[in-house]
C-alpha atoms as a PDB file:
ATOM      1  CA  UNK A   1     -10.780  77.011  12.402  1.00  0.00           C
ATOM      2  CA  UNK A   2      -7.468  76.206  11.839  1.00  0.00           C
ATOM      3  CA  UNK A   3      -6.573  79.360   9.266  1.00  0.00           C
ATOM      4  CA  UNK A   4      -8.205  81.632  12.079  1.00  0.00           C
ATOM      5  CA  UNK A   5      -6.441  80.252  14.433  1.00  0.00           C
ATOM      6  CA  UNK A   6      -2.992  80.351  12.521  1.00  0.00           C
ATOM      7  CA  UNK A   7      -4.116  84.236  11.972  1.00  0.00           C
ATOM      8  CA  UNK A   8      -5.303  85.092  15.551  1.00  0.00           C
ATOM      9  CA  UNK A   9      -1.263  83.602  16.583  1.00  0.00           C
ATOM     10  CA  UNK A  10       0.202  85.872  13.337  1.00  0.00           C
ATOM     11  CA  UNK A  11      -1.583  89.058  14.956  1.00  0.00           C
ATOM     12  CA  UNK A  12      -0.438  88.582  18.373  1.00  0.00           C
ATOM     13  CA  UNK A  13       3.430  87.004  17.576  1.00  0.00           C
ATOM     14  CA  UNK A  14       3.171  90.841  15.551  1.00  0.00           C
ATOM     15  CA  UNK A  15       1.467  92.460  18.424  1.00  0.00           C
ATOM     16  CA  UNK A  16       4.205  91.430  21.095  1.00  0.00           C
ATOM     17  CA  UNK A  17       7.449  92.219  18.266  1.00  0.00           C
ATOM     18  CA  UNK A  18       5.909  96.006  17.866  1.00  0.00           C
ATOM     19  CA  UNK A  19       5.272  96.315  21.719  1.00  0.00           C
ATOM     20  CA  UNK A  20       8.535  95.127  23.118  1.00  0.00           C
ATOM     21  CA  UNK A  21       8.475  93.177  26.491  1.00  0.00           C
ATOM     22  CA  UNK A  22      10.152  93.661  29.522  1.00  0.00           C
ATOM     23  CA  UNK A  23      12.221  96.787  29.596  1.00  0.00           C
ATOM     24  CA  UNK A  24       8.563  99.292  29.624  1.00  0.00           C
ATOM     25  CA  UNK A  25       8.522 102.330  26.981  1.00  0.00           C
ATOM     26  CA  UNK A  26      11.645 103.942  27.608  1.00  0.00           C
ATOM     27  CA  UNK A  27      13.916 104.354  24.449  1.00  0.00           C
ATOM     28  CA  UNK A  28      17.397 103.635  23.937  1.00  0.00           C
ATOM     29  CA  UNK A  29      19.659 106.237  23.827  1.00  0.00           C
ATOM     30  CA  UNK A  30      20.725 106.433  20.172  1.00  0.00           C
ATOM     31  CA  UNK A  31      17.131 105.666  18.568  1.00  0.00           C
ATOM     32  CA  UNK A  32      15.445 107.929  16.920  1.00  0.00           C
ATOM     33  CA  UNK A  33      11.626 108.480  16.484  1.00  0.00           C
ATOM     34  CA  UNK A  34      10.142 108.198  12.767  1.00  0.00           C
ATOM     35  CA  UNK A  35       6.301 109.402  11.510  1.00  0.00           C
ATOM     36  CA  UNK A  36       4.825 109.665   8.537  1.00  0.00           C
ATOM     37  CA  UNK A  37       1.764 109.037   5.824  1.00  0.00           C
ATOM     38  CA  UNK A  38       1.145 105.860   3.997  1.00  0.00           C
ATOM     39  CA  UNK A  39      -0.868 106.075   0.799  1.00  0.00           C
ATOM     40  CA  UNK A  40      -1.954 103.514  -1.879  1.00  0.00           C
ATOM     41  CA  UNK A  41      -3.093 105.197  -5.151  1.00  0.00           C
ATOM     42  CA  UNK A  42      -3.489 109.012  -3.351  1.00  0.00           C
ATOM     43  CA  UNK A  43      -6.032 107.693  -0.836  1.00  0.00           C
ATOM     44  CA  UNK A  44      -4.947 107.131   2.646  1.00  0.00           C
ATOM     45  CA  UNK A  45      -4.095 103.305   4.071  1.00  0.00           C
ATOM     46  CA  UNK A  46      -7.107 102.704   6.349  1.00  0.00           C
ATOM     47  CA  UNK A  47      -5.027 100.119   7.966  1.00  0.00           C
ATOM     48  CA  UNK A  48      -1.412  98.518   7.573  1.00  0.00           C
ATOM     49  CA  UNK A  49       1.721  97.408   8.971  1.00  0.00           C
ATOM     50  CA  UNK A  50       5.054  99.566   7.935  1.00  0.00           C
ATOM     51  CA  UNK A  51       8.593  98.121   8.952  1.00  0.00           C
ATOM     52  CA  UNK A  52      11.767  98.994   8.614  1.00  0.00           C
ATOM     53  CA  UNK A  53      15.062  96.278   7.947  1.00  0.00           C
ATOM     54  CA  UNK A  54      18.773  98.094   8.644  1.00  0.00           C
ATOM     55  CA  UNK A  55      20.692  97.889   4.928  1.00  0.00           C
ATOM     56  CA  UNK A  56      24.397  97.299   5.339  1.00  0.00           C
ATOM     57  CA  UNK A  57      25.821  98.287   8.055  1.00  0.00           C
ATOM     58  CA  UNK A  58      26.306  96.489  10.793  1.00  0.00           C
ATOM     59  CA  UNK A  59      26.092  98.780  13.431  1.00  0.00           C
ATOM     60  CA  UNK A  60      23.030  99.637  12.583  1.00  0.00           C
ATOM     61  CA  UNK A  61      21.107  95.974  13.459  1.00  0.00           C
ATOM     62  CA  UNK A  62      17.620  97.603  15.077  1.00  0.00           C
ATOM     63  CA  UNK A  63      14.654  96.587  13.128  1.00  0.00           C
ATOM     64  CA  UNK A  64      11.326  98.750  13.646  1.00  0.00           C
ATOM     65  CA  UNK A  65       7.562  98.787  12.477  1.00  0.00           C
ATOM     66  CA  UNK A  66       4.222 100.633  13.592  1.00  0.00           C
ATOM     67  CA  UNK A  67       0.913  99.923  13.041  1.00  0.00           C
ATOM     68  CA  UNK A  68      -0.530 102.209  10.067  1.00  0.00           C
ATOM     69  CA  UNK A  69      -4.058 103.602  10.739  1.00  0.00           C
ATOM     70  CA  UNK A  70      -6.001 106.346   8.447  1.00  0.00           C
ATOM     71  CA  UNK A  71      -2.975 106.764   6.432  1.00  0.00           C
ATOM     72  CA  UNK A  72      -0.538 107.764   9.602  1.00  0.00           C
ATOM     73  CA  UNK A  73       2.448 105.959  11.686  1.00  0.00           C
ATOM     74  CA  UNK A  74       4.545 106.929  14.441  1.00  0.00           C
ATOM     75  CA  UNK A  75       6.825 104.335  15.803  1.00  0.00           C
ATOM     76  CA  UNK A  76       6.476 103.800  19.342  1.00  0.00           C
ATOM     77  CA  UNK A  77       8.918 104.574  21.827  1.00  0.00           C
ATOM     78  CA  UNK A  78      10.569 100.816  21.691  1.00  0.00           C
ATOM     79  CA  UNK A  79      11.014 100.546  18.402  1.00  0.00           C
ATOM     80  CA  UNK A  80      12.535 103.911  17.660  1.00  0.00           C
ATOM     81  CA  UNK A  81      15.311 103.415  15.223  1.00  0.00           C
ATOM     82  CA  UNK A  82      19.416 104.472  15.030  1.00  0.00           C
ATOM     83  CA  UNK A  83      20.648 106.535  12.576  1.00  0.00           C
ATOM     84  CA  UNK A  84      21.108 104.704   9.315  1.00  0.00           C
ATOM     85  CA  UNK A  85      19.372 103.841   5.403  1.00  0.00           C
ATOM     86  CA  UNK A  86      16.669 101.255   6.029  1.00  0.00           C
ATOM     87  CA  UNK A  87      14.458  99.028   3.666  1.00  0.00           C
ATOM     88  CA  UNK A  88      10.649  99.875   3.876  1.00  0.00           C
ATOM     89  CA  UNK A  89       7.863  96.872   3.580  1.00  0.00           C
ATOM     90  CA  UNK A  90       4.392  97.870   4.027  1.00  0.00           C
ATOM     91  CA  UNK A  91       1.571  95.765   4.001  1.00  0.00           C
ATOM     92  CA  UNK A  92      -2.259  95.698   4.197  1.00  0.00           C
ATOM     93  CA  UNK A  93      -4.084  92.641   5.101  1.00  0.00           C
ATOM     94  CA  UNK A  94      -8.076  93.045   5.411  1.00  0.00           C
ATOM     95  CA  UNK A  95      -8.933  91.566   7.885  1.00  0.00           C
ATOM     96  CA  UNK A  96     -10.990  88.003   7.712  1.00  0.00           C
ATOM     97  CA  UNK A  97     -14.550  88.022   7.352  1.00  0.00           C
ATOM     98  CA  UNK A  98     -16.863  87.339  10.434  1.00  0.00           C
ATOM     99  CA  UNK A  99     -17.571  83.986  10.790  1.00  0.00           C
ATOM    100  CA  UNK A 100     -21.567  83.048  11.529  1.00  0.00           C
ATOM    101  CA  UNK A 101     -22.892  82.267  14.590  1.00  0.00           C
ATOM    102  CA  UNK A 102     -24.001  78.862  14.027  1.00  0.00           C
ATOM    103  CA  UNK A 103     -20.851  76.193  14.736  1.00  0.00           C
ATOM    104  CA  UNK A 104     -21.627  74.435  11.517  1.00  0.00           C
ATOM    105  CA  UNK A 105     -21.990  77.252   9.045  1.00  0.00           C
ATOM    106  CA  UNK A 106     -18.843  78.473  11.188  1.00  0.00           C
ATOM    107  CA  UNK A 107     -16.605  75.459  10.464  1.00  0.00           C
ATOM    108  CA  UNK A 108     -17.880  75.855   7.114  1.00  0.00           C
ATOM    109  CA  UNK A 109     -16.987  79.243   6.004  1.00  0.00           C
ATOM    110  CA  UNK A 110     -13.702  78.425   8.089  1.00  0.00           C
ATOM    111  CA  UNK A 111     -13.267  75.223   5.906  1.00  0.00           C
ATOM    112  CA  UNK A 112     -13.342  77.217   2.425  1.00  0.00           C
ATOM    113  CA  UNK A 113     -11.379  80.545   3.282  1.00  0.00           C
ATOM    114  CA  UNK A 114      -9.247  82.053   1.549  1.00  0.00           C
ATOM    115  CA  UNK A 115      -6.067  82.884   2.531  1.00  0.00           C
ATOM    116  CA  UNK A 116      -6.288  86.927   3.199  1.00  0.00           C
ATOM    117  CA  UNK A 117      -4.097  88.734  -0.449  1.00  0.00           C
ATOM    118  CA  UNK A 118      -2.431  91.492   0.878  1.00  0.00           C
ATOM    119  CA  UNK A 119      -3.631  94.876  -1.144  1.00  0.00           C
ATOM    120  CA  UNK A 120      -0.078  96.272  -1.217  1.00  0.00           C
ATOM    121  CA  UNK A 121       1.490  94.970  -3.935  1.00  0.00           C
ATOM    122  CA  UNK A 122       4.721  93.119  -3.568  1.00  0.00           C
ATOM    123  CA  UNK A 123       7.292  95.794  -5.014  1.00  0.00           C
ATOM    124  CA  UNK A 124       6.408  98.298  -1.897  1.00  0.00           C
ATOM    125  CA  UNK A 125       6.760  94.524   1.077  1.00  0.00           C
ATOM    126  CA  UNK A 126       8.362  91.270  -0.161  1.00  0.00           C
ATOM    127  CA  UNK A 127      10.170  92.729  -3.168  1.00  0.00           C
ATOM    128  CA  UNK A 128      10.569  96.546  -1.532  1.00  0.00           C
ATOM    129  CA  UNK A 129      12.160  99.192  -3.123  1.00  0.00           C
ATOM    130  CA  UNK A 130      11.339 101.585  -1.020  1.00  0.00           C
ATOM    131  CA  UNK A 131      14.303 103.119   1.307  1.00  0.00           C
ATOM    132  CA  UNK A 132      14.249 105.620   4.343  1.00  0.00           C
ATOM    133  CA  UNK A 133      17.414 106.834   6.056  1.00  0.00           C
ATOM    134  CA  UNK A 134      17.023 107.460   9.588  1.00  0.00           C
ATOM    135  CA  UNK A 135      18.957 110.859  11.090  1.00  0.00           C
ATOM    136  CA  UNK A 136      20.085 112.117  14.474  1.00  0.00           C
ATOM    137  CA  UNK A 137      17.338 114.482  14.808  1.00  0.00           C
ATOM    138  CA  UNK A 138      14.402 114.496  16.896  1.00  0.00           C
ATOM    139  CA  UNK A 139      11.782 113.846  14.863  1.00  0.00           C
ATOM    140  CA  UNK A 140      12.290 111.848  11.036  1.00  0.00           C
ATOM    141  CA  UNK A 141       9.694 111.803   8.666  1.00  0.00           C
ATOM    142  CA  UNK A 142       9.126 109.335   6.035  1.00  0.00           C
ATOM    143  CA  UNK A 143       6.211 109.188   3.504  1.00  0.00           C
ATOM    144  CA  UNK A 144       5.190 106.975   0.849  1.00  0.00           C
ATOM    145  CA  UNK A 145       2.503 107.035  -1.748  1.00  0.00           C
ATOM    146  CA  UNK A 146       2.464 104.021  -2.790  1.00  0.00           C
ATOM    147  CA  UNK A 147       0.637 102.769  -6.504  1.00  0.00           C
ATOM    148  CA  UNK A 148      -1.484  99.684  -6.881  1.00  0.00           C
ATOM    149  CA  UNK A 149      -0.808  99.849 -10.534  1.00  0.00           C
ATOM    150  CA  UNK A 150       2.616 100.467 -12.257  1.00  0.00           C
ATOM    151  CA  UNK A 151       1.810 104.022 -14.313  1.00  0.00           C
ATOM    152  CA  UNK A 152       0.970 104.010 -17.988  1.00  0.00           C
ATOM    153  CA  UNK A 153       3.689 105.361 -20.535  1.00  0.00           C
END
């Protein structure tokens, strides 16, 4: 119970950073909204979580994610982001299995999980390489296909 309950904290720590709290919906003057597709090997991310780190300067300091769903983002209105080059992580957890009904075979199955292996591989999150730069126009786009597999030569 412990690993779902360490997970079930994870989610909703996530939830309330991508949400804001407080101040409502309204952006900040200066922010700028940013869409876009996320896909992993030409098929669209089911489901995923895309942020975005300032690089360098330090008036840019605004870090911003969305949720990624069916291979789409759009980062909501509090987390809309000032013009500036940003680093990219993306990452895809599945989510846990359901645990059974019975309390024993529950505590079980909790006992011998495995810790969830995120499908994006580390080069596109932990390691990124992947950049987006941020403009003073209404609407930014940023896209990645992302590769499982490094390509053959």
């Amino acid at each position: 119970m412990h690993f779902r309950s360490a997970l079930c904290g994870s989610v909703c720590l996530l939830f309330l950073m991508l949400c804001g709290c407080g101040a409502g919906n309204a952006p900040a003057a200066g922010r700028y909204p940013v869409t876009g597709t996320v896909t992993l090997d030409g098929v669209p991310l089911d489901t995923g979580l895309i942020q975005f780190f300032p690089i360098g300067a330090a008036e840019v300091n605004i870090i911003g994610g969305a949720l990624i769903k069916d291979g789409h983002y759009t980062l909501p209105p509090q987390s809309l982001l000032a013009p500036g080059k940003y680093f990219v992580r993306i990452t895809s957890v599945p989510p846990a299995p359901e645990l059974p009904q019975d309390p024993a075979a529950a505590m079980e199955a909790a006992a011998t999980a495995k810790s969830p292996v995120d499908r994006i591989p580390g080069k596109y999150n932990i390691e990124t390489g992947l950049t987006c730069e941020v403009t003073k126009q209404p609407e930014n786009t940023a896209n990645f296909d992302l590769k499982s597999q490094p390509a053959e030569s």
